[in-house]
C-alpha atoms as a PDB file:
ATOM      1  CA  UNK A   1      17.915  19.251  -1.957  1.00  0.00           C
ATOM      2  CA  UNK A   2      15.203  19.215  -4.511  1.00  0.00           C
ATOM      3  CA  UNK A   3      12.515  16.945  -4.014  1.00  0.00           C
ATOM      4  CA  UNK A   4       9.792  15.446  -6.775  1.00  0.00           C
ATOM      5  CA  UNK A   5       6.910  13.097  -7.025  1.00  0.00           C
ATOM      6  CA  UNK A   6       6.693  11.136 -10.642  1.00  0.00           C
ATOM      7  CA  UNK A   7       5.311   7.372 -11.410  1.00  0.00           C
ATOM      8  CA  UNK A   8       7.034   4.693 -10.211  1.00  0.00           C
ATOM      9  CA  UNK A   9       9.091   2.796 -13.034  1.00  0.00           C
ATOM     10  CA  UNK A  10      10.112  -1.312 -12.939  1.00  0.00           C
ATOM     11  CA  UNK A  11      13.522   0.109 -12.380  1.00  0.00           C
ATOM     12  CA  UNK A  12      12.583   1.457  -8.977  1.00  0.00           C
ATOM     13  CA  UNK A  13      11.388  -2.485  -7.436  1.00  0.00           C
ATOM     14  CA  UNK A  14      14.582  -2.192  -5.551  1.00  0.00           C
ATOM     15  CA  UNK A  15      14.676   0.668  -4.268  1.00  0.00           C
ATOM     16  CA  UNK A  16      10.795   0.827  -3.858  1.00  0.00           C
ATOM     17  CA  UNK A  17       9.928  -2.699  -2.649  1.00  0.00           C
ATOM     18  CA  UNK A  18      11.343  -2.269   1.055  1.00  0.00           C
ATOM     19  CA  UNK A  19       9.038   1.097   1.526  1.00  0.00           C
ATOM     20  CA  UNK A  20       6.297  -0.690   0.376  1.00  0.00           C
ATOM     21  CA  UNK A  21       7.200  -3.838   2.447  1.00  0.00           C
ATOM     22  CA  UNK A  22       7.112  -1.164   5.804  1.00  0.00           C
ATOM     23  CA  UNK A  23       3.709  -0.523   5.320  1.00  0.00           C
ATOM     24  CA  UNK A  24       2.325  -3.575   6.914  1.00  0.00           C
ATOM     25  CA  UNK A  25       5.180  -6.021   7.531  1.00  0.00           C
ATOM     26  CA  UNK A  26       3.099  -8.287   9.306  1.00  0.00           C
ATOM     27  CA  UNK A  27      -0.238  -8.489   6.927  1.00  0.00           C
ATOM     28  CA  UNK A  28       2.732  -9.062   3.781  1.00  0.00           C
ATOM     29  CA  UNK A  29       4.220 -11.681   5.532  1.00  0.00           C
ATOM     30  CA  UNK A  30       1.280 -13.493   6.474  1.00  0.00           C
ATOM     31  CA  UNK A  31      -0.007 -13.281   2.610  1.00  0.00           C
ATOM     32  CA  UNK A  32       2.711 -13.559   0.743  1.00  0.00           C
ATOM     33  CA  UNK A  33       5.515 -15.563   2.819  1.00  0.00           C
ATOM     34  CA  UNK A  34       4.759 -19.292   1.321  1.00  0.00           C
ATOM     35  CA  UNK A  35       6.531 -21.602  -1.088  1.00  0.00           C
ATOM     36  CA  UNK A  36       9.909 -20.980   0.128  1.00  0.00           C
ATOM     37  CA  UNK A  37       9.779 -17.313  -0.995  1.00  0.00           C
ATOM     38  CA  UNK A  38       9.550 -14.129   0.932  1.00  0.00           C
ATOM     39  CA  UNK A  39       7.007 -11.603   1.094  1.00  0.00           C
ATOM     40  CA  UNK A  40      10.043  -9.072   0.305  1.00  0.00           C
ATOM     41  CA  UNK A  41      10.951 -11.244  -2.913  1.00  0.00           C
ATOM     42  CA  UNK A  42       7.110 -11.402  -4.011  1.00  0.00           C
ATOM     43  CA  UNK A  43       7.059  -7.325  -3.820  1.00  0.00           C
ATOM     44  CA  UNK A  44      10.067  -6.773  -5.757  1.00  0.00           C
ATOM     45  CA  UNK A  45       9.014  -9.343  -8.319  1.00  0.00           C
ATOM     46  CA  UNK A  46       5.096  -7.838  -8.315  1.00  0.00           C
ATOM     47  CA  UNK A  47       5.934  -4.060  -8.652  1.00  0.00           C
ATOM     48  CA  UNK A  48       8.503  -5.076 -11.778  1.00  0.00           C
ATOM     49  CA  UNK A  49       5.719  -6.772 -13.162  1.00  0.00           C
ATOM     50  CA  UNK A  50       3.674  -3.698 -12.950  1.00  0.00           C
ATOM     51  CA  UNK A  51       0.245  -4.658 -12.844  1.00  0.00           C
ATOM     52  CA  UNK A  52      -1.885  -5.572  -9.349  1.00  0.00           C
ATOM     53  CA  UNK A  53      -2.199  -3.931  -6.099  1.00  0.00           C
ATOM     54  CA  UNK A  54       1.602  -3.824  -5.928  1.00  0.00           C
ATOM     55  CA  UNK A  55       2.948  -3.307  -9.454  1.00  0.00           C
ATOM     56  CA  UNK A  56       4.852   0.259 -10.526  1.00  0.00           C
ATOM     57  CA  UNK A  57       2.086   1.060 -12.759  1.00  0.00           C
ATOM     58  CA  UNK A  58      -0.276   1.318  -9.308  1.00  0.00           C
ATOM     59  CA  UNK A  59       2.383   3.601  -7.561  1.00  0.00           C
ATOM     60  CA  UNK A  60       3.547   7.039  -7.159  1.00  0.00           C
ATOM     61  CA  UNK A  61       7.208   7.273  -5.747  1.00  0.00           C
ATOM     62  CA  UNK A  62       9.139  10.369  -4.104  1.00  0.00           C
ATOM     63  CA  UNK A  63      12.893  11.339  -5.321  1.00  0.00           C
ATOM     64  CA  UNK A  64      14.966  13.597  -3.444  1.00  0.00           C
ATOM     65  CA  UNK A  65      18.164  14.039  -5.820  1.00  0.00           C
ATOM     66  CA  UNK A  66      17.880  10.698  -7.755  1.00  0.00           C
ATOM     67  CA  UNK A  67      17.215   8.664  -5.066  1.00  0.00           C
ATOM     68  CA  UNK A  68      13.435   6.992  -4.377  1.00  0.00           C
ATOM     69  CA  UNK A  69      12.868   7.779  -0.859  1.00  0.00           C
ATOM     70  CA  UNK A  70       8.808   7.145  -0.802  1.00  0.00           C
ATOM     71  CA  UNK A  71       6.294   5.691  -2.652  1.00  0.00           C
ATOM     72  CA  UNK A  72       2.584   5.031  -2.534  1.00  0.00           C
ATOM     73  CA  UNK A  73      -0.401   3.561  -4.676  1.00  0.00           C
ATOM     74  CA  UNK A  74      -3.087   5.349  -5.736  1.00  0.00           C
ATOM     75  CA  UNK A  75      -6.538   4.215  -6.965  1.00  0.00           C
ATOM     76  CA  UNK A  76     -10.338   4.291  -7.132  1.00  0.00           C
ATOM     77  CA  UNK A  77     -13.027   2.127  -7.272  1.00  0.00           C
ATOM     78  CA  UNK A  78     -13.084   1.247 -10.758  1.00  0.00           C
ATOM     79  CA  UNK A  79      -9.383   0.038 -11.071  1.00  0.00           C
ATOM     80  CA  UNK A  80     -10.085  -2.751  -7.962  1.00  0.00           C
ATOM     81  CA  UNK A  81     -11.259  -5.235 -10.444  1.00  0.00           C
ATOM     82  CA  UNK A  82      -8.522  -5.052 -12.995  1.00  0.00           C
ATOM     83  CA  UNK A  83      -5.870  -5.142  -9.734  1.00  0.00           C
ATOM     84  CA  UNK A  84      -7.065  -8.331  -8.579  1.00  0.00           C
ATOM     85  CA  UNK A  85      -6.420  -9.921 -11.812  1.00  0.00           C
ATOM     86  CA  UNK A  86      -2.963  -8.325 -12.027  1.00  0.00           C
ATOM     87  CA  UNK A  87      -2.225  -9.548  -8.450  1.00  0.00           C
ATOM     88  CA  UNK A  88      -3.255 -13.301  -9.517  1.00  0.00           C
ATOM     89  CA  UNK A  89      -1.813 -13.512 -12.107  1.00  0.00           C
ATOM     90  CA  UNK A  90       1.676 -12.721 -10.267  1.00  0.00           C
ATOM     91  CA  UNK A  91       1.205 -15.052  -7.609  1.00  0.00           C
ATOM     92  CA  UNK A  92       0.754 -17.577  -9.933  1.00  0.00           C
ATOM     93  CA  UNK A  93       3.581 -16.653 -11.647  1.00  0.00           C
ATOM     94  CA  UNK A  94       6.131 -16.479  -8.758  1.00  0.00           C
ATOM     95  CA  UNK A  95       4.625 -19.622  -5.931  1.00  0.00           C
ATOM     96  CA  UNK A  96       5.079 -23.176  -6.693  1.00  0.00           C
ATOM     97  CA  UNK A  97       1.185 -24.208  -7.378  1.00  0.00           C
ATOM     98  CA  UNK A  98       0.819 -25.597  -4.217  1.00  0.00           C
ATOM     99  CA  UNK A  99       1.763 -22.635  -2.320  1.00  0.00           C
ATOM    100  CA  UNK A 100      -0.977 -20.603  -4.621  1.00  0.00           C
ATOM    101  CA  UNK A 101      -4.092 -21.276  -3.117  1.00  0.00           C
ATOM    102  CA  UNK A 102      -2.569 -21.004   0.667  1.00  0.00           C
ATOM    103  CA  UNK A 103      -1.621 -17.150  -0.427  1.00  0.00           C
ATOM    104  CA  UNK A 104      -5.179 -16.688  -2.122  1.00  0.00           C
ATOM    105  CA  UNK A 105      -6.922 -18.237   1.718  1.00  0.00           C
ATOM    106  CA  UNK A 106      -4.802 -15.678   3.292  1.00  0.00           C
ATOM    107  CA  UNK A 107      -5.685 -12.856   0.648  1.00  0.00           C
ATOM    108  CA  UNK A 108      -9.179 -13.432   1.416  1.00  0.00           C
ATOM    109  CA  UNK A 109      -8.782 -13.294   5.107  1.00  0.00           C
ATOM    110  CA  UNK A 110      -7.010 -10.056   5.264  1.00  0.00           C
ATOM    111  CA  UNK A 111      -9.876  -8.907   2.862  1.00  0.00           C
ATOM    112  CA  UNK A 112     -12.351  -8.169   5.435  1.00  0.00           C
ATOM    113  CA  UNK A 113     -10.227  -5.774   7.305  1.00  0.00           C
ATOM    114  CA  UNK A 114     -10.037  -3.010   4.713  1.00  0.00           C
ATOM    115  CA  UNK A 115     -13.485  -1.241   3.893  1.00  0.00           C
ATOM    116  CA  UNK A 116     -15.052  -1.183   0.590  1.00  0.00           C
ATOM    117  CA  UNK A 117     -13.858   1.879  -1.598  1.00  0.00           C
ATOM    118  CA  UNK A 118     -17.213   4.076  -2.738  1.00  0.00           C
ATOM    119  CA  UNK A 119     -16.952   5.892  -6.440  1.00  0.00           C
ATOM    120  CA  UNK A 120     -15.781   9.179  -5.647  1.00  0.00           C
ATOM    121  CA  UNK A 121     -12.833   7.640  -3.404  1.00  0.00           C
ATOM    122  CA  UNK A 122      -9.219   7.723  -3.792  1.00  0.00           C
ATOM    123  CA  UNK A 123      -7.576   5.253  -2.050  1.00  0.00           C
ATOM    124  CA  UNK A 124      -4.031   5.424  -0.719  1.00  0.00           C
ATOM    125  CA  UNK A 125      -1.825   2.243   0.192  1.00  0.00           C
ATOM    126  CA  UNK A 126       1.351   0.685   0.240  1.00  0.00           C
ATOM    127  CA  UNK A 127       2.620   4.413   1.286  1.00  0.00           C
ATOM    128  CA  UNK A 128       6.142   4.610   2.750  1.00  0.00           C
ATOM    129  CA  UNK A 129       9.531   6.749   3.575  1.00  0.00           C
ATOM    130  CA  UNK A 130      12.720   5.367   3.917  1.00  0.00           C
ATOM    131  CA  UNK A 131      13.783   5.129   7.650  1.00  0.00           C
ATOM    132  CA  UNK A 132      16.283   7.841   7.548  1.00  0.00           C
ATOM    133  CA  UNK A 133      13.879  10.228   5.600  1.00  0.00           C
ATOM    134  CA  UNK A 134      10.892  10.085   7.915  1.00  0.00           C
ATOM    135  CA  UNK A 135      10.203  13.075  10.119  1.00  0.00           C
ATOM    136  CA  UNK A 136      11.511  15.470   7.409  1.00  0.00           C
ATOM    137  CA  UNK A 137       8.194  16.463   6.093  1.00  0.00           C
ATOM    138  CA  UNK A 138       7.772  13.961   2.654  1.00  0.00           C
ATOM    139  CA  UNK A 139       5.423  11.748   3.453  1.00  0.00           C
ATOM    140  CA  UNK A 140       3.051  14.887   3.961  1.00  0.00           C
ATOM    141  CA  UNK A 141       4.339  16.703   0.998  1.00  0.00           C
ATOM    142  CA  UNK A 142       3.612  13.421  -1.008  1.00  0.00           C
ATOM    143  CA  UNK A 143      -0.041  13.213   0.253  1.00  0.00           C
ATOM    144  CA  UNK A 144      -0.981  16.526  -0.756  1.00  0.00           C
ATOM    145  CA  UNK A 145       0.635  16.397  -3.688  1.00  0.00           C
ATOM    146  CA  UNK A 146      -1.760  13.397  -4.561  1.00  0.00           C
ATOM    147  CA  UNK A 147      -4.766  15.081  -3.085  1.00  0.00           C
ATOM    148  CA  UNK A 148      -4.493  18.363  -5.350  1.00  0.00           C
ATOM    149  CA  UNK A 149      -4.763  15.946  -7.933  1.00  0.00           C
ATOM    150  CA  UNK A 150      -7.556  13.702  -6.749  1.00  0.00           C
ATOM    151  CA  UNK A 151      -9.237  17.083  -6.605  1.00  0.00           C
ATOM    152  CA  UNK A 152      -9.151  18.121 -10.181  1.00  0.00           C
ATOM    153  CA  UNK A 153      -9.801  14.322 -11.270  1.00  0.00           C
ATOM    154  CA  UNK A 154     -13.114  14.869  -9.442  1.00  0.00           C
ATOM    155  CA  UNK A 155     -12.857  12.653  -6.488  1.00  0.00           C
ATOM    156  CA  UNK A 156     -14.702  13.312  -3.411  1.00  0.00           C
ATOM    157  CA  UNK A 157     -12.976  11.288  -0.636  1.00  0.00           C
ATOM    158  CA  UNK A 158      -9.112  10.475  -0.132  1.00  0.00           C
ATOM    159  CA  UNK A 159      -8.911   7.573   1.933  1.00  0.00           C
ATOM    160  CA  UNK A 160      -6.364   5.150   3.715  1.00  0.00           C
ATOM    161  CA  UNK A 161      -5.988   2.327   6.536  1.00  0.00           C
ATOM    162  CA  UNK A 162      -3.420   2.401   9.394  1.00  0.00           C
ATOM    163  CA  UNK A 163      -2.610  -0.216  11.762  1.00  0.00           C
ATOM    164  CA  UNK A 164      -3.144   0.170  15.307  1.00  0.00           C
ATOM    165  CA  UNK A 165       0.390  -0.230  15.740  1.00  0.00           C
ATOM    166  CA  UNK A 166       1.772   2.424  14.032  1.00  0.00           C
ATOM    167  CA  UNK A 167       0.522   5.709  15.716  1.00  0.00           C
ATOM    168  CA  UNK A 168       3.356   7.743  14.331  1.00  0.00           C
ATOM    169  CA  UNK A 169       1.576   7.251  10.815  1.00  0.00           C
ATOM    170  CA  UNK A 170      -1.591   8.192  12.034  1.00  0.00           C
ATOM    171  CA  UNK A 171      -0.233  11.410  13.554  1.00  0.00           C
ATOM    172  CA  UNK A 172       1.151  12.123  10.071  1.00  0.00           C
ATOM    173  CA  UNK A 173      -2.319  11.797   8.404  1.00  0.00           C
ATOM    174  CA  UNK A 174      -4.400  12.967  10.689  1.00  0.00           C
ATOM    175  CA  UNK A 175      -1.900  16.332  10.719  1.00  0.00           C
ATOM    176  CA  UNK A 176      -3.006  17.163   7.067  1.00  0.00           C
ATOM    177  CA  UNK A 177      -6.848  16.572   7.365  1.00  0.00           C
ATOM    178  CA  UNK A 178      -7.546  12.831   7.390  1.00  0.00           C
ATOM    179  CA  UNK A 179      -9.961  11.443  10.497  1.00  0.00           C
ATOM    180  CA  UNK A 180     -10.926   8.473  12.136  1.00  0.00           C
ATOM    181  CA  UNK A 181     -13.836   6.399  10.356  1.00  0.00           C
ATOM    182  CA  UNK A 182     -13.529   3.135  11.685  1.00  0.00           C
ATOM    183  CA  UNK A 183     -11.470   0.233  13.703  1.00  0.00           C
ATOM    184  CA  UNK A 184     -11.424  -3.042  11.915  1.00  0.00           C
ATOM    185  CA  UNK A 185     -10.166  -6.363  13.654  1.00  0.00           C
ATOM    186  CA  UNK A 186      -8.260  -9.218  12.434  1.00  0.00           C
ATOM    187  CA  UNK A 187      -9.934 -12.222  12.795  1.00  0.00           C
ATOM    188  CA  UNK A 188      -7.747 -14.823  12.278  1.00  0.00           C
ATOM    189  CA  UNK A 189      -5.025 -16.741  14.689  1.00  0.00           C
ATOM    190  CA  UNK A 190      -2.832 -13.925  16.101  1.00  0.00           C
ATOM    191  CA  UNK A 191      -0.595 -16.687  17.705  1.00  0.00           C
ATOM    192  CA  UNK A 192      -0.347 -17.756  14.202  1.00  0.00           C
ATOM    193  CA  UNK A 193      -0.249 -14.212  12.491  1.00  0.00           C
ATOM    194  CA  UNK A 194       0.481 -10.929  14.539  1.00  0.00           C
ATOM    195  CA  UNK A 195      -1.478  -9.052  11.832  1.00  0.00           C
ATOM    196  CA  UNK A 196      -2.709  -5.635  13.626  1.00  0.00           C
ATOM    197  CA  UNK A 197      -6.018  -4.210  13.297  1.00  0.00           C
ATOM    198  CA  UNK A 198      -6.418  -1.649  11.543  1.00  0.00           C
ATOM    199  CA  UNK A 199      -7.958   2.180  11.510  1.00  0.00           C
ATOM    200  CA  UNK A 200      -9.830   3.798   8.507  1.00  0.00           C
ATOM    201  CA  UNK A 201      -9.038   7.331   7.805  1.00  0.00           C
ATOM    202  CA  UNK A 202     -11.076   9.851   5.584  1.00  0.00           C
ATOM    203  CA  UNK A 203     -11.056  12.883   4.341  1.00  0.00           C
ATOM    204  CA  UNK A 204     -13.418  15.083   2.043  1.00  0.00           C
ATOM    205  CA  UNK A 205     -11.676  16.650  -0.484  1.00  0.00           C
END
């Protein structure tokens, strides 16, 4: 079965919005559940709308015989700004206004959890596998793909956070070269929101 890695489209918010969604379940919900709307329905809507931290144009997505079975933003430094403003503008897009500035509290909360990105760094996020996929070797094959790339595009550092709770992930990345930087905690309620702290990983490229 013939596997390839090409951008994500809009047409792929179905299909790519759940993978997405399964790399932190519990941070998405607390952010982006509000208004009457679910953090699921937020995703799909963001990555057709392209721009922001969750749009297609941000992403990367693995297909094995027509069918998107991973996916994964990409970034550096320099493209953080012009996310942000992508991301508000598609929350204020999609929430009723008074659920806006409850998602942006949240947004800011989470914030502290995820290091700052240096110049030379290539971030990795919102990386997933379908359930039924995982343990078959794609995930890896997507992250190197990626990091040949960062490599010729002059980046230094490929970088990506983990949550404490997922161990099998970590495994994964730490199997191709990534290492443990640095445990950040959530601060917030965790009766209120079971967000999980989470683990930098590095690696110099």
């Amino acid at each position: 079965m013939s596997l390839e890695f090409r951008p994500a489209r809009a047409e792929d918010a179905d299909a790519a919005a759940p993978l997405v969604y399964s790399a932190g379940p519990e941070a998405f919900d607390y952010m982006f559940r509000a208004g009457g709307r679910e953090a699921l329905d937020f995703l799909r809507h963001a990555f057709r709308q392209g721009g922001g931290f969750q749009g297609y144009r941000n992403h990367w997505v693995a297909e094995r015989d027509g069918v998107v079975v991973g996916v994964g933003a990409f970034y550096g430094q320099r493209m953080e700004g012009q996310l942000t403003l992508g991301l508000m503008r598609q929350v204020l897009s999609f929430y009723p206004l008074a659920a806006v500035l409850g998602v942006i509290r949240r947004g800011l909360e989470l914030a502290p959890m995820l290091k700052p990105l240096t110049p030379d760094m290539l971030y990795v996020a919102n990386f997933g596998v379908a359930p039924e996929c995982r343990g078959q070797g794609i995930g890896a094959r997507m992250l190197n793909f990626k990091m040949a790339e960062a490599r010729k595009s002059g980046y230094g550092t490929y970088a990506l956070d983990v949550a404490v709770t997922n161990p099998r992930a970590q495994k994964l990345y730490e199997g191709i070269g990534f290492r443990f930087v640095r445990e950040r905690r959530f601060r917030g309620d965790r009766a209120r929101a079971p967000v999980p702290d989470c683990r930098r990983l590095e690696m110099k490229l």
